[in-house]
C-alpha atoms as a PDB file:
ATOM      1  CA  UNK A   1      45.265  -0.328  12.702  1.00  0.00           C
ATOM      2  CA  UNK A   2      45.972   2.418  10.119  1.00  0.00           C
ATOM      3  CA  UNK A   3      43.973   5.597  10.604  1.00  0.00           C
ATOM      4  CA  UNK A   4      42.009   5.128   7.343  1.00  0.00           C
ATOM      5  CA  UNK A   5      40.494   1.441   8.460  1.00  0.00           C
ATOM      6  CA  UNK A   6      39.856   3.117  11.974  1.00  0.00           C
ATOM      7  CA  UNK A   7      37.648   6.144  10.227  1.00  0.00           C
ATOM      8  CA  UNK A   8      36.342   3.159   7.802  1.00  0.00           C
ATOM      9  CA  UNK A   9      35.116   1.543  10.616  1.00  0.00           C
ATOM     10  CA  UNK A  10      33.598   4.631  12.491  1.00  0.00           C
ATOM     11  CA  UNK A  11      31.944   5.849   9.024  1.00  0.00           C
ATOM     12  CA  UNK A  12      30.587   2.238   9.066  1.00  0.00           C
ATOM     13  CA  UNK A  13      29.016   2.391  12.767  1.00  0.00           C
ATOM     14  CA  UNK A  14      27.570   5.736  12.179  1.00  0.00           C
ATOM     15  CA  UNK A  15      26.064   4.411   8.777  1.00  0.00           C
ATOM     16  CA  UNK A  16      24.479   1.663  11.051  1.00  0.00           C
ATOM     17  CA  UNK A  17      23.127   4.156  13.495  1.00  0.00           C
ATOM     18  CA  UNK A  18      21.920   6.282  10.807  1.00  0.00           C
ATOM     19  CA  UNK A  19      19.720   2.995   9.350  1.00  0.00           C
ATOM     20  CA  UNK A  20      18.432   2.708  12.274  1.00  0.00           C
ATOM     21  CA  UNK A  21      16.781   6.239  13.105  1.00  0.00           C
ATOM     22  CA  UNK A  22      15.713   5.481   9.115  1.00  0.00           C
ATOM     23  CA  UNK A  23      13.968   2.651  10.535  1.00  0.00           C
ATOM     24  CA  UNK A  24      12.629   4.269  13.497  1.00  0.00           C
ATOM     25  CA  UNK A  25      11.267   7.681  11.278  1.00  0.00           C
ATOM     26  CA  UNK A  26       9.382   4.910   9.163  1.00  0.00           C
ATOM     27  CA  UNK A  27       7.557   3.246  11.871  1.00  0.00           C
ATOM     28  CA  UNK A  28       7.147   6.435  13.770  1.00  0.00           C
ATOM     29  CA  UNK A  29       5.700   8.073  10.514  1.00  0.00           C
ATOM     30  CA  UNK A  30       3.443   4.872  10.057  1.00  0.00           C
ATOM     31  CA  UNK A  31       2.261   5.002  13.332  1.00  0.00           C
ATOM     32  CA  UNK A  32       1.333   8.818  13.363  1.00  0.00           C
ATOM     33  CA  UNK A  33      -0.283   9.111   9.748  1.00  0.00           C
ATOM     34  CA  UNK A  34       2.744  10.964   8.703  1.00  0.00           C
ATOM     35  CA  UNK A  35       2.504  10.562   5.257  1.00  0.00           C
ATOM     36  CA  UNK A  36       5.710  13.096   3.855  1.00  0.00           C
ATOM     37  CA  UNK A  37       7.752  11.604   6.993  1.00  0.00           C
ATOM     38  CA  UNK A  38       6.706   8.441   5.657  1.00  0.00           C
ATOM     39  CA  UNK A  39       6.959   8.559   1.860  1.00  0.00           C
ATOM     40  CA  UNK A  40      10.647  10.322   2.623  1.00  0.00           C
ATOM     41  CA  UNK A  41      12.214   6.942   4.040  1.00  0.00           C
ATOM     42  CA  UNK A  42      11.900   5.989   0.241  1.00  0.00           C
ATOM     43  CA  UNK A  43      14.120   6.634  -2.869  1.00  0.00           C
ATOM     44  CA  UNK A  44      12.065   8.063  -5.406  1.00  0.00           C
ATOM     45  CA  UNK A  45      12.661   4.589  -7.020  1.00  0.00           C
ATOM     46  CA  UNK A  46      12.047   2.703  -4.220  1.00  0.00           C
ATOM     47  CA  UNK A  47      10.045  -0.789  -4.147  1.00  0.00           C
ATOM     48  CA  UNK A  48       7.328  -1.843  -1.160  1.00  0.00           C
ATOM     49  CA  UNK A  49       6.764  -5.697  -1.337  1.00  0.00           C
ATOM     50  CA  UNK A  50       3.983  -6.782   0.891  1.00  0.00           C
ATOM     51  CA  UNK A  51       2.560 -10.180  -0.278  1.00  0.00           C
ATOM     52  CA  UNK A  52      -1.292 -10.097   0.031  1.00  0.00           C
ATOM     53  CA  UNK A  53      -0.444  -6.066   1.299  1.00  0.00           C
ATOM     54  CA  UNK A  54       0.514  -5.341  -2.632  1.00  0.00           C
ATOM     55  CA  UNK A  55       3.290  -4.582  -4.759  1.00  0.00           C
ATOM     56  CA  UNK A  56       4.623  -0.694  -5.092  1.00  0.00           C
ATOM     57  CA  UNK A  57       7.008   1.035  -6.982  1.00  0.00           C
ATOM     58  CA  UNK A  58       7.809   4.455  -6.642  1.00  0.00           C
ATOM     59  CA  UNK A  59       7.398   6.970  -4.421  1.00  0.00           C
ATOM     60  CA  UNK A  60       4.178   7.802  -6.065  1.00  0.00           C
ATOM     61  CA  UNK A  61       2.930   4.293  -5.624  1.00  0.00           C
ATOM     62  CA  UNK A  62       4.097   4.137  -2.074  1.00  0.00           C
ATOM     63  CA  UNK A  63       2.328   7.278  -1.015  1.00  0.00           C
ATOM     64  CA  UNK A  64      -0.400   5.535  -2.952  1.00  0.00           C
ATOM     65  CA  UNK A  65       0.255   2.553   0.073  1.00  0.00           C
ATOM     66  CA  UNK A  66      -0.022   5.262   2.966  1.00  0.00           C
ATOM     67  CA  UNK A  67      -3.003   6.668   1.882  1.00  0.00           C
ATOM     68  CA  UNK A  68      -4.563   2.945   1.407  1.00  0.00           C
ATOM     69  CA  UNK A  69      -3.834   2.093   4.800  1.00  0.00           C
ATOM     70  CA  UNK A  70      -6.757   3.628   7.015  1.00  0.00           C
ATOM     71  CA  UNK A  71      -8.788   1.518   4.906  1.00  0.00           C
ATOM     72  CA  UNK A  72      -7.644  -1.534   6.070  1.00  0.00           C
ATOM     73  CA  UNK A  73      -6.062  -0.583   9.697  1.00  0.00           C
ATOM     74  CA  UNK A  74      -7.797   2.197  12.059  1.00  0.00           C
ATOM     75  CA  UNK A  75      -4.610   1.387  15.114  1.00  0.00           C
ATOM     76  CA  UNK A  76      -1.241   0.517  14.232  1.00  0.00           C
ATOM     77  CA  UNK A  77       2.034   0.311  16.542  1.00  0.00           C
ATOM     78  CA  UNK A  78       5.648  -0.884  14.638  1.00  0.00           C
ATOM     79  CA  UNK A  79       7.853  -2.887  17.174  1.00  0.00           C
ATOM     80  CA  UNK A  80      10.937  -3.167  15.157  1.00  0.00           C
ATOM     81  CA  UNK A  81      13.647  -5.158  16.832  1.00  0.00           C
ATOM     82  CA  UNK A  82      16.777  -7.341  15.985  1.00  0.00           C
ATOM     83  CA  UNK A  83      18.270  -5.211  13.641  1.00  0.00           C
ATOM     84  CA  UNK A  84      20.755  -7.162  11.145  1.00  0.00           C
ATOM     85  CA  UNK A  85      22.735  -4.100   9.094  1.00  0.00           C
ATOM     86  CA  UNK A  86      25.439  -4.670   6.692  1.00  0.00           C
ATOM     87  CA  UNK A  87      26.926  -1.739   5.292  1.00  0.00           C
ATOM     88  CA  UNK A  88      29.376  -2.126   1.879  1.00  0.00           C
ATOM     89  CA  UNK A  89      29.838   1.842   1.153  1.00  0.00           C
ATOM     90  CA  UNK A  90      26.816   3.693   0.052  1.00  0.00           C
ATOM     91  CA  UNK A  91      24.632   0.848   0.187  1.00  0.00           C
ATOM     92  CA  UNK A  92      23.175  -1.457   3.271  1.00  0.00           C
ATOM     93  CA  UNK A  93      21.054  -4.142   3.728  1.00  0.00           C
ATOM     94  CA  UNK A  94      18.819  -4.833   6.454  1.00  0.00           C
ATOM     95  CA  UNK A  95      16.649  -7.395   8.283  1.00  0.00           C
ATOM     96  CA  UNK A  96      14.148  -6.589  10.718  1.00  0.00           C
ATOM     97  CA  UNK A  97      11.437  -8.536  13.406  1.00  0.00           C
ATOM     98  CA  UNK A  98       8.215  -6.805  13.433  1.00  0.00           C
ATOM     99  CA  UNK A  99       5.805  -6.888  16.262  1.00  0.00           C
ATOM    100  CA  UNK A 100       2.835  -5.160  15.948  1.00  0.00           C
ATOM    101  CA  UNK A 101      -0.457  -4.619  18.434  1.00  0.00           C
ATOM    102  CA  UNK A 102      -3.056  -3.369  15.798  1.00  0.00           C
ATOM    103  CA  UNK A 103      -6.697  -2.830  14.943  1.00  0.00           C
ATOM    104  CA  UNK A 104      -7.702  -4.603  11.607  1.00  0.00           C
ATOM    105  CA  UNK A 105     -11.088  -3.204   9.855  1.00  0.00           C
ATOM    106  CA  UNK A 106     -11.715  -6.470   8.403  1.00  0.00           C
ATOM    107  CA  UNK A 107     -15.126  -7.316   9.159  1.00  0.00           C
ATOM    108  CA  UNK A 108     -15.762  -4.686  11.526  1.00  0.00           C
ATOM    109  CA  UNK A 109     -12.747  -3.817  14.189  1.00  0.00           C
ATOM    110  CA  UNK A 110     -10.604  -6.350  15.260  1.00  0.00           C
ATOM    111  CA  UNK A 111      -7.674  -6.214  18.047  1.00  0.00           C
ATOM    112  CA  UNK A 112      -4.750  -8.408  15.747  1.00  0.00           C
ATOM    113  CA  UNK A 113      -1.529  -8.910  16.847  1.00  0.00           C
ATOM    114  CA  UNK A 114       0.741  -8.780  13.594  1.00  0.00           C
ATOM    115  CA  UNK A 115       4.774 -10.656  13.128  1.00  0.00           C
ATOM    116  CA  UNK A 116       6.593 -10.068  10.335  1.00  0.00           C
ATOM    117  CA  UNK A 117      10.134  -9.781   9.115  1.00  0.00           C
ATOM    118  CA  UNK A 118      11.518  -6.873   7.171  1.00  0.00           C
ATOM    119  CA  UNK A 119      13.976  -7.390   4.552  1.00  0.00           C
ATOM    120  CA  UNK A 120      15.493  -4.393   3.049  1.00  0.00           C
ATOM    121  CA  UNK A 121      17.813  -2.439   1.085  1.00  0.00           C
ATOM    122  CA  UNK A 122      19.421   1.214   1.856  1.00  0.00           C
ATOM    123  CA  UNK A 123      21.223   3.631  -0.434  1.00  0.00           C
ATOM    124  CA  UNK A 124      23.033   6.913   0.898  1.00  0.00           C
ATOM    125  CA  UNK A 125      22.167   9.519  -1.318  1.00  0.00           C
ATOM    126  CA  UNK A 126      22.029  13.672  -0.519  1.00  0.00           C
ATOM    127  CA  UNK A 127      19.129  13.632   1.704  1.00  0.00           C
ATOM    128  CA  UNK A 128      21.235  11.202   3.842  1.00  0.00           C
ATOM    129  CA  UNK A 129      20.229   6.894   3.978  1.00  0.00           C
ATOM    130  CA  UNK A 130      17.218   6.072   2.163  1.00  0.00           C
ATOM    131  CA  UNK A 131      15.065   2.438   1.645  1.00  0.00           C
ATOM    132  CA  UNK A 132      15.771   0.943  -1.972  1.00  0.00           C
ATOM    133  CA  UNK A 133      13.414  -2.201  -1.268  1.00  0.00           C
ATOM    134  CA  UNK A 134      11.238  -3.595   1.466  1.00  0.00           C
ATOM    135  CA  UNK A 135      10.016  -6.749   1.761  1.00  0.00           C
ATOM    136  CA  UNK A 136       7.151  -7.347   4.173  1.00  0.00           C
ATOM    137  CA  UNK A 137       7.105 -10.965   4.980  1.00  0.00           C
ATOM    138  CA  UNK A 138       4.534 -11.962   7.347  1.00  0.00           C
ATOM    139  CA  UNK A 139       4.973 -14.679  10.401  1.00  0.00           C
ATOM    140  CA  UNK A 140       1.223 -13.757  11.809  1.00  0.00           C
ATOM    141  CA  UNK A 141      -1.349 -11.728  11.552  1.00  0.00           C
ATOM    142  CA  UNK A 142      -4.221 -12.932  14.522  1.00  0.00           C
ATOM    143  CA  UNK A 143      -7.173 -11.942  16.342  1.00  0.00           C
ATOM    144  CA  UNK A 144      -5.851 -10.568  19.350  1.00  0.00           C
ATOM    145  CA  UNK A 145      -8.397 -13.278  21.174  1.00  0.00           C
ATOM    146  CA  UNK A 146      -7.611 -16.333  19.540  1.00  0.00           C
ATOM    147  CA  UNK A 147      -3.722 -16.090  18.868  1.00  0.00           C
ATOM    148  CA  UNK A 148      -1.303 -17.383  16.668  1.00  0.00           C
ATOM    149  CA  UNK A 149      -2.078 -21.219  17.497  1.00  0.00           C
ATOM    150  CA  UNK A 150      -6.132 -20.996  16.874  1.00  0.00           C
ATOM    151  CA  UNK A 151      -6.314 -18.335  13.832  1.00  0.00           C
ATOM    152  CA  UNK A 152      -2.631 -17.564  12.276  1.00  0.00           C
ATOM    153  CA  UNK A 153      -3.893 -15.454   9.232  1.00  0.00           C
ATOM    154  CA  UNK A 154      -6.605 -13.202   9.643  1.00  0.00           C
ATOM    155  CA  UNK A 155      -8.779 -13.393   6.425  1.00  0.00           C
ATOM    156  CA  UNK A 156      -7.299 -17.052   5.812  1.00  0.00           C
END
């Protein structure tokens, strides 16, 4: 192995570890109410896809999202797991399992247990790896008491 594919591949395992603390700032700035932690994760021309959740583009629109949130969900914690990176260069893709214990303000406070996958894009720009796109698509969302098998989608 030359000494250029060796750094190549180094470069490409610290871009992976990189996506990851990306990952884990998101979910950390989700779960705190850190909106500037939160909205930085984007590009400015970054996309938010959440099905029923909405559609946002920009980081405009996305801090639009954050601020949206309390609205609908008092209590949120992010599980992220089972990464899937693929780095090409300056740009990444990722998948992501979500599990997440929350509080749901539909209809008064609900405990809801929340899957979903995460499908995403990264770019590397100055300010280090940045999400180009999410895609928030959900497995779940249930009343903590009745599970996935009784009630699958709360609101459904």
């Amino acid at each position: 192995m030359t000494l250029e594919a060796l750094a190549a591949r180094v470069q490409a395992l610290e871009d992976v570890e990189a996506i990851k603390k990306l990952k884990a700032r998101y979910c950390a700035a989700a779960d705190t109410r850190d909106e500037d932690a939160f909205v930085g994760c984007f590009s400015a021309d970054a996309t938010w896809e959440g099905g029923a959740f909405g559609h946002y583009e920009g980081r405009d629109a996305i801090r639009g999202l954050f601020r949206s949130i309390p609205n609908s969900l008092s209590f949120a914690v992010h599980y992220v797991m089972n990464p899937q990176i693929e780095v090409e260069g300056d740009r990444a893709t990722g998948r992501w399992y979500l599990l997440e214990p929350c509080t749901m303000l539909e209809g008064g406070d609900q405990a809801t247990w929340g899957s979903a996958f995460y499908d995403e894009t990264y770019v590397k720009t100055d300010a280090g790896w940045q999400i180009e796109s999410l895609t928030l698509t959900p497995a779940f969302w249930t009343p903590f008491d009745q599970g996935w098998v009784k009630q699958r989608f709360v609101g459904q």
